[in-house]
C-alpha atoms as a PDB file:
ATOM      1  CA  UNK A   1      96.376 114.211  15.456  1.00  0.00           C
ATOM      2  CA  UNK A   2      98.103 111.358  18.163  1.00  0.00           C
ATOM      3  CA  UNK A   3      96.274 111.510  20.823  1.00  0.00           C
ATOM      4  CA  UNK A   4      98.923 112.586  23.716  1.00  0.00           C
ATOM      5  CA  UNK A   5      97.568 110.473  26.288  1.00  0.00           C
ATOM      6  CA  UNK A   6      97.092 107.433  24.113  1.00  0.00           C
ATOM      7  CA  UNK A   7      99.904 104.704  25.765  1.00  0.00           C
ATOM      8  CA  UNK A   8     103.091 104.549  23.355  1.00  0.00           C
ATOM      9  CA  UNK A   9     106.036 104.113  23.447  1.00  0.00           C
ATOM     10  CA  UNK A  10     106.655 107.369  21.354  1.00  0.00           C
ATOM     11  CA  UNK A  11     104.098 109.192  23.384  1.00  0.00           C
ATOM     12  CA  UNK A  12     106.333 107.990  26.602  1.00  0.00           C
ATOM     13  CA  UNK A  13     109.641 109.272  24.647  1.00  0.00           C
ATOM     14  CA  UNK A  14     108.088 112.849  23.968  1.00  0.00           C
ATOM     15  CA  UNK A  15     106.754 112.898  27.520  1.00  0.00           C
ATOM     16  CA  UNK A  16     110.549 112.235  28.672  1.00  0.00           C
ATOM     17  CA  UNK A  17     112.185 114.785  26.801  1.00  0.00           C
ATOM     18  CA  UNK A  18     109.239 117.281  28.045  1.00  0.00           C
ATOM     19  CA  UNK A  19     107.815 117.948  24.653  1.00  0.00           C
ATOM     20  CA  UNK A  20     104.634 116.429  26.009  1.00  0.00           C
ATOM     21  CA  UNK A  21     102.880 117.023  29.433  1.00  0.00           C
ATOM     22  CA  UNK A  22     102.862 114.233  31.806  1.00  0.00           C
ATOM     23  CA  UNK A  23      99.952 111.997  31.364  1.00  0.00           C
ATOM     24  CA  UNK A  24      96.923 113.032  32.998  1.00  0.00           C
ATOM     25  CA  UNK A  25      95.617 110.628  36.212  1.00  0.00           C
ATOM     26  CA  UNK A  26      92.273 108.510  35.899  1.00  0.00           C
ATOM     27  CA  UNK A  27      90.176 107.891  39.088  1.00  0.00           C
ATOM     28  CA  UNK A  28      90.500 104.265  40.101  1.00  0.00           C
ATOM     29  CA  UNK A  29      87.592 102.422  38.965  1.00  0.00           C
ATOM     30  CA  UNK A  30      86.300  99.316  40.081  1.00  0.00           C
ATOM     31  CA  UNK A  31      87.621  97.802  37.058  1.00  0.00           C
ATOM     32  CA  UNK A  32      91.609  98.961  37.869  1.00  0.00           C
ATOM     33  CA  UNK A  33      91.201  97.257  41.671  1.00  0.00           C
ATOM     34  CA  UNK A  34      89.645  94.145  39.748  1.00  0.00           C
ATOM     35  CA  UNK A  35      92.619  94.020  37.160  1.00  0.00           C
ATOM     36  CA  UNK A  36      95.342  94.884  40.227  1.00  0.00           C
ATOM     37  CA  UNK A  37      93.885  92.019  42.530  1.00  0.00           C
ATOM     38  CA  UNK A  38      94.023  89.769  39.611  1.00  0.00           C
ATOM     39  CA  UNK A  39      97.381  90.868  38.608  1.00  0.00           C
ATOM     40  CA  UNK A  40      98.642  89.909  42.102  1.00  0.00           C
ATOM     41  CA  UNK A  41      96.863  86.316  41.837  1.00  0.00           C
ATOM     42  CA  UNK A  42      98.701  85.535  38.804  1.00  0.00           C
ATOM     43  CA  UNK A  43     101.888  86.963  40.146  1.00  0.00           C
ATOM     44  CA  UNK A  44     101.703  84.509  43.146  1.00  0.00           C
ATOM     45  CA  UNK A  45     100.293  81.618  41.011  1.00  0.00           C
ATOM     46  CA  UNK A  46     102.657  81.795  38.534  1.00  0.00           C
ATOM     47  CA  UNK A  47     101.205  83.664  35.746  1.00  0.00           C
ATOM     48  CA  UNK A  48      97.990  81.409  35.903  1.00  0.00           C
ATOM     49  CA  UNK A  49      94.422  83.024  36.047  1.00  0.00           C
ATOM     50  CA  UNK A  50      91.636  81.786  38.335  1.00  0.00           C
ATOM     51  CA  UNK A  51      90.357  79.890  36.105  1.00  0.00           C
ATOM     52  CA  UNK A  52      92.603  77.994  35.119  1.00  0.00           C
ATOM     53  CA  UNK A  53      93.596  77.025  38.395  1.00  0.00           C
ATOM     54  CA  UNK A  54      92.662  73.311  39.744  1.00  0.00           C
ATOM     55  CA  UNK A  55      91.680  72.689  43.303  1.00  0.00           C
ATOM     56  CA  UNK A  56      95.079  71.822  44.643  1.00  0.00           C
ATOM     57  CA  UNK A  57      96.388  75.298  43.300  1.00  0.00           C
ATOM     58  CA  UNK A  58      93.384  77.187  44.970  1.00  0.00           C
ATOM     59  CA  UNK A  59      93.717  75.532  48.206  1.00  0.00           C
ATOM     60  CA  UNK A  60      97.068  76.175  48.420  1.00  0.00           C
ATOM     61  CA  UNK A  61      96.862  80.197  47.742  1.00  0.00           C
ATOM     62  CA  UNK A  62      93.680  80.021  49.904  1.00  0.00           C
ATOM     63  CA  UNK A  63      96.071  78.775  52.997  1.00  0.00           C
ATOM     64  CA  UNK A  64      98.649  81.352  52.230  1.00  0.00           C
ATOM     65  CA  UNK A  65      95.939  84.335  52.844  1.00  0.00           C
ATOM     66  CA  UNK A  66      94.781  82.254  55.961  1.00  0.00           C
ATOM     67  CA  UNK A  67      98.210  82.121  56.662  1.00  0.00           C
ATOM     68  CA  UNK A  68      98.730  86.122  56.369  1.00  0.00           C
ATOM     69  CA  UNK A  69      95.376  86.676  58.440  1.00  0.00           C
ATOM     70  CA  UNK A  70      96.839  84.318  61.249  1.00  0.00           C
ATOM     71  CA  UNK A  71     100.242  85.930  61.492  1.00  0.00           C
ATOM     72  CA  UNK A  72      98.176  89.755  61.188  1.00  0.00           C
ATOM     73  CA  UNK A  73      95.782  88.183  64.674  1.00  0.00           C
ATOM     74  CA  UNK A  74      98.899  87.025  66.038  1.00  0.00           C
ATOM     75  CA  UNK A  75     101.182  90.089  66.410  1.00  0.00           C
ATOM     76  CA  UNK A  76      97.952  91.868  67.532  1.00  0.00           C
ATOM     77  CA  UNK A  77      97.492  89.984  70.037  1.00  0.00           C
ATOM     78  CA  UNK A  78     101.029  90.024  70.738  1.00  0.00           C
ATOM     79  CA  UNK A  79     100.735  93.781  70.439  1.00  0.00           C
ATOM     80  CA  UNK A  80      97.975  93.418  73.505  1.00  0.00           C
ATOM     81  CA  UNK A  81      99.835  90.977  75.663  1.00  0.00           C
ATOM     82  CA  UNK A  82     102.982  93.516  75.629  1.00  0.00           C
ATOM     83  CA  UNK A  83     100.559  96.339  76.131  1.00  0.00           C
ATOM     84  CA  UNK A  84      99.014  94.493  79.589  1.00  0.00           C
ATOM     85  CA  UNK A  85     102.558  93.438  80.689  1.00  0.00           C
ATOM     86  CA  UNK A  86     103.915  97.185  80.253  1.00  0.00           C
ATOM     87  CA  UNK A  87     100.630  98.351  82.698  1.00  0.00           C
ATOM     88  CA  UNK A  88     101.136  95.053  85.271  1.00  0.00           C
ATOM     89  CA  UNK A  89     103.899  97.065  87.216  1.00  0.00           C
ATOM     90  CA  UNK A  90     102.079  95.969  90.575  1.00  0.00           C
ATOM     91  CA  UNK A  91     100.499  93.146  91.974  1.00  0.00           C
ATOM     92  CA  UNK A  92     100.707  93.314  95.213  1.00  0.00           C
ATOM     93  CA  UNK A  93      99.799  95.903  98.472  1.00  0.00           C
ATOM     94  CA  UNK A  94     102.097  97.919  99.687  1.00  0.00           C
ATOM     95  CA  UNK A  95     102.588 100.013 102.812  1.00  0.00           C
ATOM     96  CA  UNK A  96     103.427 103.565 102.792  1.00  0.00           C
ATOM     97  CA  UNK A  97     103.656 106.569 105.621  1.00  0.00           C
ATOM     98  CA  UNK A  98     103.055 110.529 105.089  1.00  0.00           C
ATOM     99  CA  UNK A  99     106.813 110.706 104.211  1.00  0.00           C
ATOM    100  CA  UNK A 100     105.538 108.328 100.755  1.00  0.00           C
ATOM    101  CA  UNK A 101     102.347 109.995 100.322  1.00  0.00           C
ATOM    102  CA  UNK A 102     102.990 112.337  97.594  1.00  0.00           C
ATOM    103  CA  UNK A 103     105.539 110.220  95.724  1.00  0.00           C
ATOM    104  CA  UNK A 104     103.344 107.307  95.989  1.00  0.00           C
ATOM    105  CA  UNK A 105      99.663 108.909  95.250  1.00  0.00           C
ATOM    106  CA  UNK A 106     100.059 112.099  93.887  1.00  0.00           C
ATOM    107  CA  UNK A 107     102.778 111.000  91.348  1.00  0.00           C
ATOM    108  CA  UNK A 108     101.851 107.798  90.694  1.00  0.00           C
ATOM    109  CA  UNK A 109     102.082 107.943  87.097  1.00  0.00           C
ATOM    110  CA  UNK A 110     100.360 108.736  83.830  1.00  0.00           C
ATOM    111  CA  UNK A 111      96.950 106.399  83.607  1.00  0.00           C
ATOM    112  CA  UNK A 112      97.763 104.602  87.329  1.00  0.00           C
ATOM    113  CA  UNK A 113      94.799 103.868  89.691  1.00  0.00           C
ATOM    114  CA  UNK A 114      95.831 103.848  93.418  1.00  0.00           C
ATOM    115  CA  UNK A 115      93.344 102.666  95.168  1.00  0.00           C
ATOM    116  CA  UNK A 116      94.754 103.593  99.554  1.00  0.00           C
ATOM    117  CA  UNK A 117      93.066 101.990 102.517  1.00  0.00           C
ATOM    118  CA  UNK A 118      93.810 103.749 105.598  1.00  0.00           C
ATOM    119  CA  UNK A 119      93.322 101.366 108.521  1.00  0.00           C
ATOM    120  CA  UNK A 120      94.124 100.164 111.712  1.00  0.00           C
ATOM    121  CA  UNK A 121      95.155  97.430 113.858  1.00  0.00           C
ATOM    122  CA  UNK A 122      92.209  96.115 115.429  1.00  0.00           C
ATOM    123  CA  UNK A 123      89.416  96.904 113.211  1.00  0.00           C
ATOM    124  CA  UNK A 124      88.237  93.452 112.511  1.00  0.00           C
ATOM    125  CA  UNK A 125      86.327  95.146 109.386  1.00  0.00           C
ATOM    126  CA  UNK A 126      89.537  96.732 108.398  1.00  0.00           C
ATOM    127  CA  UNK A 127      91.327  93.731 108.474  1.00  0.00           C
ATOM    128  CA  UNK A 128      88.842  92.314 105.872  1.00  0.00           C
ATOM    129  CA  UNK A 129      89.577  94.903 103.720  1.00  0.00           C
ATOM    130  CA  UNK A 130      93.166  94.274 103.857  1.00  0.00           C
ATOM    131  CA  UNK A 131      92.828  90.632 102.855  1.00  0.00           C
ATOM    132  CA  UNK A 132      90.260  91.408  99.800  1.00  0.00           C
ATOM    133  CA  UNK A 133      92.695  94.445  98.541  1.00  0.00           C
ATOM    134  CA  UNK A 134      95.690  91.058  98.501  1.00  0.00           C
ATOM    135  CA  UNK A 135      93.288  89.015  96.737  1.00  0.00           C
ATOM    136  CA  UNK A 136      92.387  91.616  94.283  1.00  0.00           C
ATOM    137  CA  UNK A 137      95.880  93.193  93.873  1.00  0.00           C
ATOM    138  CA  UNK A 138      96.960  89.774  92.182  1.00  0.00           C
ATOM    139  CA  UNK A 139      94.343  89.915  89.863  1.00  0.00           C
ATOM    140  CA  UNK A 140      94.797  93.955  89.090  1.00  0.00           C
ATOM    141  CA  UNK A 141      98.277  94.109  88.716  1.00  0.00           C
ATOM    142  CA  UNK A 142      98.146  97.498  87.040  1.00  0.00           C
ATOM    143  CA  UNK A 143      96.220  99.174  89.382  1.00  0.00           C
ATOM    144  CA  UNK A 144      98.383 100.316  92.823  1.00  0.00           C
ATOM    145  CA  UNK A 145      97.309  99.056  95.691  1.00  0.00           C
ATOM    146  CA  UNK A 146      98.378 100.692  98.901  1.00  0.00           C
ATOM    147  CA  UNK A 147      97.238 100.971 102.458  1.00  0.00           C
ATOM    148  CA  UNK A 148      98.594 103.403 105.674  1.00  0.00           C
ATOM    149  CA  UNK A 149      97.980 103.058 109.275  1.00  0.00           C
ATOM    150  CA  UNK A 150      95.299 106.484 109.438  1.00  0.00           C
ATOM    151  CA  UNK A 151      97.062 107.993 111.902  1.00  0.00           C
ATOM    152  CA  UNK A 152     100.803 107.575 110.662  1.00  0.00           C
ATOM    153  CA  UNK A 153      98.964 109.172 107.154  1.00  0.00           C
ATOM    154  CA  UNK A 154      96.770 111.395 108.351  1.00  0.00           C
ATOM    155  CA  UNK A 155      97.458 112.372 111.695  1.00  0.00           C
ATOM    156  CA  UNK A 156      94.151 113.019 114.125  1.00  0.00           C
ATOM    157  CA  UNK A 157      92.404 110.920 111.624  1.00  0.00           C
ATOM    158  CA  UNK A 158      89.597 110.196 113.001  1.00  0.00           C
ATOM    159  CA  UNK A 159      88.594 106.374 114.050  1.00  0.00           C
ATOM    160  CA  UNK A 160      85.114 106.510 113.336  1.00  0.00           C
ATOM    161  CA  UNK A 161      85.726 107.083 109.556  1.00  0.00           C
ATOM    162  CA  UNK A 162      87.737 103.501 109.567  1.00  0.00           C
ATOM    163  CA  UNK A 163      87.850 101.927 107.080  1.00  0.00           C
ATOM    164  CA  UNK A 164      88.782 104.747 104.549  1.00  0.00           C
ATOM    165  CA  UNK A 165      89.336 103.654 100.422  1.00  0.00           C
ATOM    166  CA  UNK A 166      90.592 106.399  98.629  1.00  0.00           C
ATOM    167  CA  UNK A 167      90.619 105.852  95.000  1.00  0.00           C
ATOM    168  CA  UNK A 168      92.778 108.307  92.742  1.00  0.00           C
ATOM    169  CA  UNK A 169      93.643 108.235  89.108  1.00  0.00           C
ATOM    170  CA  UNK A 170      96.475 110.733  88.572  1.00  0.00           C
ATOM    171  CA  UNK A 171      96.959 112.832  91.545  1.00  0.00           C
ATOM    172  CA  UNK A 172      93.159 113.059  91.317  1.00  0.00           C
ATOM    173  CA  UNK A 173      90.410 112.548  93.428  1.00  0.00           C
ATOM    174  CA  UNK A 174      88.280 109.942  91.871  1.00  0.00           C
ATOM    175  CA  UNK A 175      85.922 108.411  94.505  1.00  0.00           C
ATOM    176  CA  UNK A 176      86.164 107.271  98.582  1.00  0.00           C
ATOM    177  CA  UNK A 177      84.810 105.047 100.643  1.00  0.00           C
ATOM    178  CA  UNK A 178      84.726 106.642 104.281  1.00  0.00           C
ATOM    179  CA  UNK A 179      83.034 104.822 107.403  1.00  0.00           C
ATOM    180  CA  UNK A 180      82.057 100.625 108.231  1.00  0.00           C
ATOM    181  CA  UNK A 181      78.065 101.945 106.940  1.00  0.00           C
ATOM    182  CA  UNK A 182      79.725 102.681 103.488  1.00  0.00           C
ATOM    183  CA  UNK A 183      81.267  98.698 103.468  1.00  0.00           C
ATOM    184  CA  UNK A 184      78.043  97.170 104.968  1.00  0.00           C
ATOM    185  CA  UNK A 185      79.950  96.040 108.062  1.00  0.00           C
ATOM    186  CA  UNK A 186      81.768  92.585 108.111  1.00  0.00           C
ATOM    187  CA  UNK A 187      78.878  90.577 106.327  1.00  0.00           C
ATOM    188  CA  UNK A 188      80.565  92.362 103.220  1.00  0.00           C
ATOM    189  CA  UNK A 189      81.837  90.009 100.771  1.00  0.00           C
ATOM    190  CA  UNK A 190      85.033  89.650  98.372  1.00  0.00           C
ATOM    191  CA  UNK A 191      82.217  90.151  95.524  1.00  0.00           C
ATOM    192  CA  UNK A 192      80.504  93.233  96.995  1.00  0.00           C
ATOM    193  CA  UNK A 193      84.013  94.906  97.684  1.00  0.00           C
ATOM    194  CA  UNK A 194      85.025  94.215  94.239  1.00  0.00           C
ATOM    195  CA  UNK A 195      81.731  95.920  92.491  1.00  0.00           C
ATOM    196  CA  UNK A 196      82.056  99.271  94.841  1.00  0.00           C
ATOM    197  CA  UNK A 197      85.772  99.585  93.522  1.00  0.00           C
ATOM    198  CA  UNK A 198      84.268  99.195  89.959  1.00  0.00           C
ATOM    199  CA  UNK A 199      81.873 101.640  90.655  1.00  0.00           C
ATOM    200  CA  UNK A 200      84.767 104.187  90.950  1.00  0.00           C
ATOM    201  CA  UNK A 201      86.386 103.060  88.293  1.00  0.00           C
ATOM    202  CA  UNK A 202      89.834 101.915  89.531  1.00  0.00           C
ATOM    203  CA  UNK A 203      89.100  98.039  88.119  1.00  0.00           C
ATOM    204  CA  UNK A 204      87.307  96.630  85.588  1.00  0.00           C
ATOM    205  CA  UNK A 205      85.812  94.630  87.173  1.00  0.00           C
ATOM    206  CA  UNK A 206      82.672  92.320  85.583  1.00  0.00           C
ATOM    207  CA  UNK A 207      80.576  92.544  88.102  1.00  0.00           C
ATOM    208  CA  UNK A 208      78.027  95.290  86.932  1.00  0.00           C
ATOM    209  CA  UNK A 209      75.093  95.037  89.103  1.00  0.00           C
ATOM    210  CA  UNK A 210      75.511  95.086  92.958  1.00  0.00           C
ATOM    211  CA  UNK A 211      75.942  91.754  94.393  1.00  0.00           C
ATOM    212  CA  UNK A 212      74.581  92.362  97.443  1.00  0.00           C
ATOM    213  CA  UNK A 213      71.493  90.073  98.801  1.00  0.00           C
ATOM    214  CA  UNK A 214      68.118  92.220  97.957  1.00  0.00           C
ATOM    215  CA  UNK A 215      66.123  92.572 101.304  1.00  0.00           C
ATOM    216  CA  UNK A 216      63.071  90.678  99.733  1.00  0.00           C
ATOM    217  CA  UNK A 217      65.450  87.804  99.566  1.00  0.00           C
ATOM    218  CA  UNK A 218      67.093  87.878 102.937  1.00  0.00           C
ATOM    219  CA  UNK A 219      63.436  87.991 104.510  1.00  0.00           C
ATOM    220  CA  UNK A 220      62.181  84.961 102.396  1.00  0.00           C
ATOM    221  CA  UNK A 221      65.453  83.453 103.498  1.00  0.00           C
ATOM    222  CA  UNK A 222      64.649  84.103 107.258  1.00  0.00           C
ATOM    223  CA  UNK A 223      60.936  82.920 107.080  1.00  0.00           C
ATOM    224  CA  UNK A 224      62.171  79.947 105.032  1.00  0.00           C
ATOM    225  CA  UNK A 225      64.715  79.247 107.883  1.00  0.00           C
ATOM    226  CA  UNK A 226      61.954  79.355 110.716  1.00  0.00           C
ATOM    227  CA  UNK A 227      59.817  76.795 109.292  1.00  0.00           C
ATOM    228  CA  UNK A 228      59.788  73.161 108.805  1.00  0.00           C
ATOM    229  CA  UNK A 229      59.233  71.272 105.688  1.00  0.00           C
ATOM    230  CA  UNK A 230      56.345  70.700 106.629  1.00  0.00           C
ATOM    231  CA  UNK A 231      55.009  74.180 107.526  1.00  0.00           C
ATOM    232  CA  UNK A 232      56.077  74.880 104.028  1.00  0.00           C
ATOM    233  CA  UNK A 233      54.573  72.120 101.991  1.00  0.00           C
ATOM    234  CA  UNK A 234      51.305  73.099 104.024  1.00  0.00           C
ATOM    235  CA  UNK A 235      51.028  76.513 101.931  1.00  0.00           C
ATOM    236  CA  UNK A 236      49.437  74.977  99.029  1.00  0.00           C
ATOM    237  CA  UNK A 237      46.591  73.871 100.830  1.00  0.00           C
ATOM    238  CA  UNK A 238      45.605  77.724 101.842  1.00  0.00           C
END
């Protein structure tokens, strides 16, 4: 008896006019893929096997799969540029009052860090903050930076928790900065300021480890500083 699997045409007839079942599916094998990827080879080569392919002919289907590769990295990439652009809705500080607070904070958006320095006129160390949040809104463009005079905010707010950095992240609380201890005064740096905002997560930011001089250092660097050359080159001879 014909086997009613075996490929013919008659088979194939019989299978169309229902007399036979449809033919039963194989698992892939390793074989098929082998005899589909050459299939495709010879498709774009003409008809022509590997092997019977000279160099010319094998460079040139080799650049047309660098080619594909290329064009794949590019629209990814393109893909990532668009998806940066579509989050860079800021890039700058802005100034807001209670009337702005909800709208501005609270409903910020879905995925927006705000990171809000209440301040005020006067405060040398709050000015510093001021200029590091411009230098650092350019570079964080989709993070919202904002700042608010305290008391026009908060009202009563009291002056001995100036500066204030509230970070939030969806209406939500995230992190805050409250008091000039919490900055390290006005010997903080553009670096050091940058690292505590990583540390609650409203930048990412590459600076990982704390910036900030270790107090080994800054008495080395003092003793250093209160000697001669002299003094110094002297220490070998204890």
């Amino acid at each position: 008896m014909q086997d009613p699997n075996e490929d013919t045409e008659w088979n194939d007839v019989l299978r169309a006019k229902g007399i036979l079942p449809p033919k039963e599916k194989k698992d892939i094998t390793e074989d098929d893929i082998v005899s589909m990827l050459e299939a495709t080879i010879q498709k774009k080569s003409g008809g022509k096997a590997l092997e019977d392919m000279d160099l010319d002919e094998l460079d040139e289907l080799e650049d047309e799969e660098e080619e594909k590769i290329l064009l794949q990295i590019r629209q990814q990439r393109m893909a990532e540029m668009k998806a940066r652009m579509s989050k860079a809705k800021f890039g700058e500080v802005r100034e807001i009052t209670a009337v702005d607070y909800v709208q501005e904070v609270n409903k910020a958006g879905e995925g927006i860090f705000v990171v809000l320095h209440l301040y005020k006129q006067g405060v040398p160390l709050c000015s510093l903050l001021n200029e590091y949040m411009n230098r650092l809104a350019v570079r964080f463009p989709e993070v919202k930076f904002l700042r608010a005079i305290s008391t026009t905010c908060i009202p009563n707010y009291p002056d001995k928790n100036l500066p204030t950095i509230f970070v939030y992240h969806e209406g939500t609380l995230k992190g805050q900065l409250v008091g000039p201890l919490e900055f390290r005064g006005m010997n903080l740096t553009e670096k050091e300021f940058e690292y505590l905002l990583g540390k609650t997560g409203a930048i990412e930011t590459s600076i990982k480890e704390d910036p900030k001089p270790k107090v080994k250092d800054v008495l080395m660097s003092s003793l250093r500083g209160g000697r001669d050359e002299d003094d110094l080159s002297d220490e070998g001879d204890w």
